[in-house]
C-alpha atoms as a PDB file:
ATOM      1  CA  UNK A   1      76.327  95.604  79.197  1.00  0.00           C
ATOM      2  CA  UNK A   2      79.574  94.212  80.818  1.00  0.00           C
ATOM      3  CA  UNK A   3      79.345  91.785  83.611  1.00  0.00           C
ATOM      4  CA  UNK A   4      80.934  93.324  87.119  1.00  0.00           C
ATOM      5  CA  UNK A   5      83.000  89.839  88.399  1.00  0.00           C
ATOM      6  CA  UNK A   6      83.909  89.802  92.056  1.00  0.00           C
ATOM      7  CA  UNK A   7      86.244  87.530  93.948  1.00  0.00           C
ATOM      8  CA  UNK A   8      87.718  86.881  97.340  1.00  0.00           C
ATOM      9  CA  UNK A   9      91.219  88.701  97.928  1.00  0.00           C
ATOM     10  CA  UNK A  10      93.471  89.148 100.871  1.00  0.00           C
ATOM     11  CA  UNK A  11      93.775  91.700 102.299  1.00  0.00           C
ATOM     12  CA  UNK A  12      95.026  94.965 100.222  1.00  0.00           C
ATOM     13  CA  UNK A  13      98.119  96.646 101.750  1.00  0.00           C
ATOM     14  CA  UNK A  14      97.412 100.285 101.574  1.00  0.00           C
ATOM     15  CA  UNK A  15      99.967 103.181 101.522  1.00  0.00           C
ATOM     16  CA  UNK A  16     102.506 104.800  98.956  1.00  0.00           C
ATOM     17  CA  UNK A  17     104.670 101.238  98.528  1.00  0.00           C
ATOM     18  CA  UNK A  18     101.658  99.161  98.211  1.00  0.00           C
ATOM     19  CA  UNK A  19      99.167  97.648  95.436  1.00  0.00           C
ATOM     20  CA  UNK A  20      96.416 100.146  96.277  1.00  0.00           C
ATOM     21  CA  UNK A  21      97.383 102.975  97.666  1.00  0.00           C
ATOM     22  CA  UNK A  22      93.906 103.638  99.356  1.00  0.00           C
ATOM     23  CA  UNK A  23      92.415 101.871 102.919  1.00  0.00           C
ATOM     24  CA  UNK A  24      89.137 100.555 103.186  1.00  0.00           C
ATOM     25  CA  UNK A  25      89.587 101.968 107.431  1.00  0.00           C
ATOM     26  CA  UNK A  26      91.595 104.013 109.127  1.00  0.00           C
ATOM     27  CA  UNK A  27      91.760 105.077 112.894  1.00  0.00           C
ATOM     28  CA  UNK A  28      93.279 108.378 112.971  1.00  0.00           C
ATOM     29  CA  UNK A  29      94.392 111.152 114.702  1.00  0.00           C
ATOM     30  CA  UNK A  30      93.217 114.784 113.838  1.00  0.00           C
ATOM     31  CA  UNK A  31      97.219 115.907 113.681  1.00  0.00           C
ATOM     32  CA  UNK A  32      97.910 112.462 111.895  1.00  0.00           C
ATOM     33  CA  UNK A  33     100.878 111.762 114.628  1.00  0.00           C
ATOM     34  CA  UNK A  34     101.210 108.615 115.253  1.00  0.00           C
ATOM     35  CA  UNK A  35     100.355 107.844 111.870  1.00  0.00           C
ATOM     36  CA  UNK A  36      96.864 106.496 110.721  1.00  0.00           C
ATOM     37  CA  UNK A  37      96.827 102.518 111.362  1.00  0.00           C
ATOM     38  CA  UNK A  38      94.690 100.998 108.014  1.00  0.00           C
ATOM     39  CA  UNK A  39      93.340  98.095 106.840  1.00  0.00           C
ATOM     40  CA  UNK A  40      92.774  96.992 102.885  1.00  0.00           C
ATOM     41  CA  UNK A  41      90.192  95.999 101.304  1.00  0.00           C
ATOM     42  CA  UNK A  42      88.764  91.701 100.667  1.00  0.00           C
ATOM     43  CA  UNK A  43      87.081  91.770  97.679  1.00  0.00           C
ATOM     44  CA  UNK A  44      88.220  92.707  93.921  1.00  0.00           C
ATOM     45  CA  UNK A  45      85.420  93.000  91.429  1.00  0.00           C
ATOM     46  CA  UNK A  46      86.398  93.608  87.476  1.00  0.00           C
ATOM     47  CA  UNK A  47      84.606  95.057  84.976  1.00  0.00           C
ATOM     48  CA  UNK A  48      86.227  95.376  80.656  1.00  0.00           C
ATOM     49  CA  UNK A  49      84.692  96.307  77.708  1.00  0.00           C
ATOM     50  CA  UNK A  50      84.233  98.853  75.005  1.00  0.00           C
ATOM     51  CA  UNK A  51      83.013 102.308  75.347  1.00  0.00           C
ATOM     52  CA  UNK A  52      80.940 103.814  72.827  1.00  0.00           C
ATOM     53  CA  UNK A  53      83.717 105.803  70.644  1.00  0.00           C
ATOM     54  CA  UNK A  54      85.473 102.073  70.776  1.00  0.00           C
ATOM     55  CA  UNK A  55      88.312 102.875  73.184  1.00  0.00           C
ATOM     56  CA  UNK A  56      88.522  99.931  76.238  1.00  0.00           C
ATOM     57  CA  UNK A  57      87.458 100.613  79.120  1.00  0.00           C
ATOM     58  CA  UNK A  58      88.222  98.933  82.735  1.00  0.00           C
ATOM     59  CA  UNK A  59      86.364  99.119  85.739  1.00  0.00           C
ATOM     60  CA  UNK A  60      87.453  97.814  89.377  1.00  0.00           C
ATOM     61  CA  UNK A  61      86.507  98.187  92.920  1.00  0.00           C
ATOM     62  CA  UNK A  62      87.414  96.859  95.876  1.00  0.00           C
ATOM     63  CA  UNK A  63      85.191  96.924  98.677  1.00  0.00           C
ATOM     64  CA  UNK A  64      84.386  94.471 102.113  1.00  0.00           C
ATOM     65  CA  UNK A  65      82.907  90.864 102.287  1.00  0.00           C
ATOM     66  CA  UNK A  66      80.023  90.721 105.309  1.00  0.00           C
ATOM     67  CA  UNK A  67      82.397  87.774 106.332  1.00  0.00           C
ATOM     68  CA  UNK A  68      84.975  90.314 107.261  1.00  0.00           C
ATOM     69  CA  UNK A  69      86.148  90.314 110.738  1.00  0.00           C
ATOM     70  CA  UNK A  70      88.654  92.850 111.018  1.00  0.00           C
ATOM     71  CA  UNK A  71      90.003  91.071 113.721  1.00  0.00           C
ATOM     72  CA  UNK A  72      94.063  91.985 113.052  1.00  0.00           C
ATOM     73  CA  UNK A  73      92.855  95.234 112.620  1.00  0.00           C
ATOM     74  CA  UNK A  74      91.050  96.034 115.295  1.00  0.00           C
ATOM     75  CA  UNK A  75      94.249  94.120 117.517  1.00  0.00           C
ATOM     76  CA  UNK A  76      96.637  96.607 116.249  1.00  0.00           C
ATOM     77  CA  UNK A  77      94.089  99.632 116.793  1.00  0.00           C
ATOM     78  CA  UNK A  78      94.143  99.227 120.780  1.00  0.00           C
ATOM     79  CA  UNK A  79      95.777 101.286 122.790  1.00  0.00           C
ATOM     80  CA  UNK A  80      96.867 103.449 120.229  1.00  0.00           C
ATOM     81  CA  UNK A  81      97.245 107.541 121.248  1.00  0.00           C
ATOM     82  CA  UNK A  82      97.401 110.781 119.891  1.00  0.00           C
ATOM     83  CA  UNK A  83     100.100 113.073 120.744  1.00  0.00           C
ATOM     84  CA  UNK A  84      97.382 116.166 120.602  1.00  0.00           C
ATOM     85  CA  UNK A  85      95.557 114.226 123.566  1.00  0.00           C
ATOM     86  CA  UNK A  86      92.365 114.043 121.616  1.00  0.00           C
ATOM     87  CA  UNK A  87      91.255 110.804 121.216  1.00  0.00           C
ATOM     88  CA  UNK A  88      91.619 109.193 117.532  1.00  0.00           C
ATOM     89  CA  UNK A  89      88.684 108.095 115.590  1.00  0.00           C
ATOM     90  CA  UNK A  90      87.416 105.630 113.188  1.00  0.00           C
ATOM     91  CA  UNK A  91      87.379 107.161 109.412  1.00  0.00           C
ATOM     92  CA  UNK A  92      85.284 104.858 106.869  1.00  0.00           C
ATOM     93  CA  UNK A  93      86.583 105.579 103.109  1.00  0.00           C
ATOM     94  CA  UNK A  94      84.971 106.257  99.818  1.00  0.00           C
ATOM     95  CA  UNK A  95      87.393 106.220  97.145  1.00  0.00           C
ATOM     96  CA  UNK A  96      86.177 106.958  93.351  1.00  0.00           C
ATOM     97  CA  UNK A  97      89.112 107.739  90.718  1.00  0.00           C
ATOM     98  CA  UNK A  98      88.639 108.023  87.034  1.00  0.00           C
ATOM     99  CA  UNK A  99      90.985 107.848  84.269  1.00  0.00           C
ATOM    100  CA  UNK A 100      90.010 108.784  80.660  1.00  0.00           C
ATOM    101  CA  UNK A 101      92.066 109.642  78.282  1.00  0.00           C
ATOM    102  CA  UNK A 102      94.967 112.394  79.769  1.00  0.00           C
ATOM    103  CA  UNK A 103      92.310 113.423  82.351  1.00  0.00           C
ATOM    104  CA  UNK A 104      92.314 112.148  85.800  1.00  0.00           C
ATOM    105  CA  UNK A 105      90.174 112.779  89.034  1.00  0.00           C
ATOM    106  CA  UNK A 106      89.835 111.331  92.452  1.00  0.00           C
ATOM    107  CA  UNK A 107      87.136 111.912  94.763  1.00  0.00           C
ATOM    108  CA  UNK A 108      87.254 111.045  98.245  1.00  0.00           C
ATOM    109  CA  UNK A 109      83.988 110.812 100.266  1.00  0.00           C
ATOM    110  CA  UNK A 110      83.086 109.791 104.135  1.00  0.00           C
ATOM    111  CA  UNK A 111      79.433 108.833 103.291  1.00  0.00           C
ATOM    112  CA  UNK A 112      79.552 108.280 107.701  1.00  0.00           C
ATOM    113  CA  UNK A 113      80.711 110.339 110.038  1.00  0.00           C
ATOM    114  CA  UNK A 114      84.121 109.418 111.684  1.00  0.00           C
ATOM    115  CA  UNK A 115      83.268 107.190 114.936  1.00  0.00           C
ATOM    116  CA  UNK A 116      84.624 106.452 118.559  1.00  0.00           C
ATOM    117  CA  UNK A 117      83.804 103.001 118.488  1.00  0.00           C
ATOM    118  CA  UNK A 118      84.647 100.624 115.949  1.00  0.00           C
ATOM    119  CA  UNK A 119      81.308 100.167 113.958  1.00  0.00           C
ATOM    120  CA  UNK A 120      81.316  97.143 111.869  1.00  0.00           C
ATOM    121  CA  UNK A 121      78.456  98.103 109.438  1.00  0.00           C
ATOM    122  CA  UNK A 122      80.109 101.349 108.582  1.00  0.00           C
ATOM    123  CA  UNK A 123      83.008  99.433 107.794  1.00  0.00           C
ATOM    124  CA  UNK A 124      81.355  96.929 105.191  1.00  0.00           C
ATOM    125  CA  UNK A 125      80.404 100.300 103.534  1.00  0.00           C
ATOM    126  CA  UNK A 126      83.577 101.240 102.221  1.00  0.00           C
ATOM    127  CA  UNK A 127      84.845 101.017  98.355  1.00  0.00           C
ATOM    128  CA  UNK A 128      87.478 101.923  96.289  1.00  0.00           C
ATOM    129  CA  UNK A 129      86.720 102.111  92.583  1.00  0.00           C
ATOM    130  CA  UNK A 130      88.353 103.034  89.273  1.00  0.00           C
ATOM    131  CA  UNK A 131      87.382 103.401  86.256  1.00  0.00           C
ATOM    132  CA  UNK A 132      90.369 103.816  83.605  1.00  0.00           C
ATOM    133  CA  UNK A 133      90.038 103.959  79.656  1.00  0.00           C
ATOM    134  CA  UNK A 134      92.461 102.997  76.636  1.00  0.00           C
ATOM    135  CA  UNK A 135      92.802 103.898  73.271  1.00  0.00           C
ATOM    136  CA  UNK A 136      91.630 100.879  70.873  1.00  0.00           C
ATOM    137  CA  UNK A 137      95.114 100.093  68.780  1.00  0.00           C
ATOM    138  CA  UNK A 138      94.056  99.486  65.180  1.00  0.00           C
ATOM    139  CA  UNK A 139      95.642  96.999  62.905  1.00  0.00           C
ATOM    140  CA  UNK A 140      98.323  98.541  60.693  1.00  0.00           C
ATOM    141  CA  UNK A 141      98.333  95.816  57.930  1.00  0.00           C
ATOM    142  CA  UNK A 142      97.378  98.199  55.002  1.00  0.00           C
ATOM    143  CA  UNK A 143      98.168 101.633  54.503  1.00  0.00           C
ATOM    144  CA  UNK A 144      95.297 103.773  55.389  1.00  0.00           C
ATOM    145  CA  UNK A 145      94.974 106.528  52.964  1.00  0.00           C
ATOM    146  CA  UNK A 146      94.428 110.329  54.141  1.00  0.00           C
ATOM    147  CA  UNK A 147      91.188 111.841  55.397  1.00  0.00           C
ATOM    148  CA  UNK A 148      89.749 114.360  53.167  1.00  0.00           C
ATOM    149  CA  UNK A 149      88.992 117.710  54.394  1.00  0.00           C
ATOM    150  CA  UNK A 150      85.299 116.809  53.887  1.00  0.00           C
ATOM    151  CA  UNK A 151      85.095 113.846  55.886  1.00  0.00           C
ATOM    152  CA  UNK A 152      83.831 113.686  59.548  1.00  0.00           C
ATOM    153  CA  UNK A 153      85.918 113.349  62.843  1.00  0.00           C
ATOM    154  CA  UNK A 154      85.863 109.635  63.866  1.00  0.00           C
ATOM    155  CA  UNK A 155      85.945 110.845  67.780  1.00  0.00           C
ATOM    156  CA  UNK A 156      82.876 111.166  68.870  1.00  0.00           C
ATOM    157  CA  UNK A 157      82.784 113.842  72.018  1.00  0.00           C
ATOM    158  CA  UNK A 158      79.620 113.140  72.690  1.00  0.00           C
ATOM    159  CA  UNK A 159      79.069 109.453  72.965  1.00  0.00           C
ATOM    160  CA  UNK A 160      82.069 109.151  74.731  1.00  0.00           C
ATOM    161  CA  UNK A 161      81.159 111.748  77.674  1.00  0.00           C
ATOM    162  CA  UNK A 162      77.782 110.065  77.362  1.00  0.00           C
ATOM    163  CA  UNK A 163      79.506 106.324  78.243  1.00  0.00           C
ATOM    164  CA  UNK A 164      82.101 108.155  80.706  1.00  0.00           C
ATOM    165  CA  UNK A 165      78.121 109.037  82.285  1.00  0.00           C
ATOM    166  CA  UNK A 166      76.872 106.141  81.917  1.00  0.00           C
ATOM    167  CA  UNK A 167      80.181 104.340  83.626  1.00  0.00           C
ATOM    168  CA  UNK A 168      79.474 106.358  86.571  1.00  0.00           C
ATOM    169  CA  UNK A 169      76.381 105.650  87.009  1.00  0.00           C
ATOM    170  CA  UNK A 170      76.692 101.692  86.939  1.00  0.00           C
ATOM    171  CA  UNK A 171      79.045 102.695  89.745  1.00  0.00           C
ATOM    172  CA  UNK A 172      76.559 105.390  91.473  1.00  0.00           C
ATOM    173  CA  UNK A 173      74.003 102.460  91.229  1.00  0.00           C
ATOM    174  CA  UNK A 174      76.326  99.762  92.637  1.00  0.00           C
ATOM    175  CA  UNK A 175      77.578 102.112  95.699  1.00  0.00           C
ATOM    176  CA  UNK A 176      73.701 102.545  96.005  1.00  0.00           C
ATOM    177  CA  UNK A 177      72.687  98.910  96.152  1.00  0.00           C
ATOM    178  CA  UNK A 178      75.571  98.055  98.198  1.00  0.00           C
ATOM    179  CA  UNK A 179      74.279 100.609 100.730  1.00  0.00           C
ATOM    180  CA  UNK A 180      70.856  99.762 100.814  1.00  0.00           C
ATOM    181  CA  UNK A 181      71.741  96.270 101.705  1.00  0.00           C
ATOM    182  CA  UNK A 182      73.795  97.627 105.198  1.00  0.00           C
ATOM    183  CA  UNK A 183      70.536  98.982 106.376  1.00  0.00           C
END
């Protein structure tokens, strides 16, 4: 097994122009006018090694330190209103995206329902991950002479769906523990 790493970051910029496109908050109208005010994410945890067919594999995630204090945040928050004169809300993000091979997905969750009122543990909850793989480049020292028709494909389709599975459930079962230590 690979050792997840996690370190103390400043805060992500989110949006099209920035590192990580995804926020960690937002506070939100329903119409999106103004637009969504967001804040980033504090911690960066890392994750390489090789998957079972012997491509590389990355995983990172970004999620919320309990130190957090959202203060800046929460300052440029006030006083902000919609121009559908509802009132905007607090939306707490999810973020999962996989890469492997030419396939790509992204899944986008609110595990709590959006809120009025600023609430703090809802906000440690969040997490962007991503889990991206890469072709292992082989050595091209000797010339490697031609498969046979009788020999076997060296791709295996089925241990590397069963790591792909087994990548998203280390991150199923840190998302898990991560939420059973807010409540």
């Amino acid at each position: 097994t690979e050792t997840l790493t996690c370190k103390d970051i400043a805060t992500t910029a989110t949006g099209p122009d920035s590192e990580l496109f995804y926020a960690s908050v937002s506070y939100r109208c329903q119409d999106l006018l103004p637009p969504p005010i967001q804040t980033g994410f504090h911690i960066k945890c890392t994750a390489n090694g090789l998957t079972a067919d012997g491509s590389n594999f990355e995983y990172t995630c970004y999620e919320d330190s309990e130190g957090t204090g959202f203060r800046n945040f929460l300052a440029e928050v006030d006083g902000m209103k919609c121009t559908d004169d509802e009132d905007p809300l607090f939306r707490y993000h999810i973020t999962r995206e996989y890469r492997i091979g030419s396939s790509s997905f992204i899944g986008f969750s609110s595990v709590f329902n959006e809120t009025a009122e600023f609430n703090r543990t809802y906000a440690k909850g969040t997490l962007y991950s991503l889990y991206t793989t890469f072709p292992t480049v082989a050595p091209t020292n000797a010339p490697v002479a031609p498969t046979t028709a009788t020999s076997s494909s060296s791709h295996n389709s089925i241990a590397a769906s069963k790591n792909w599975l087994t990548m998203l459930g280390v991150v199923w079962l840190h998302c898990s523990v991560k939420y059973s230590l807010l409540f």
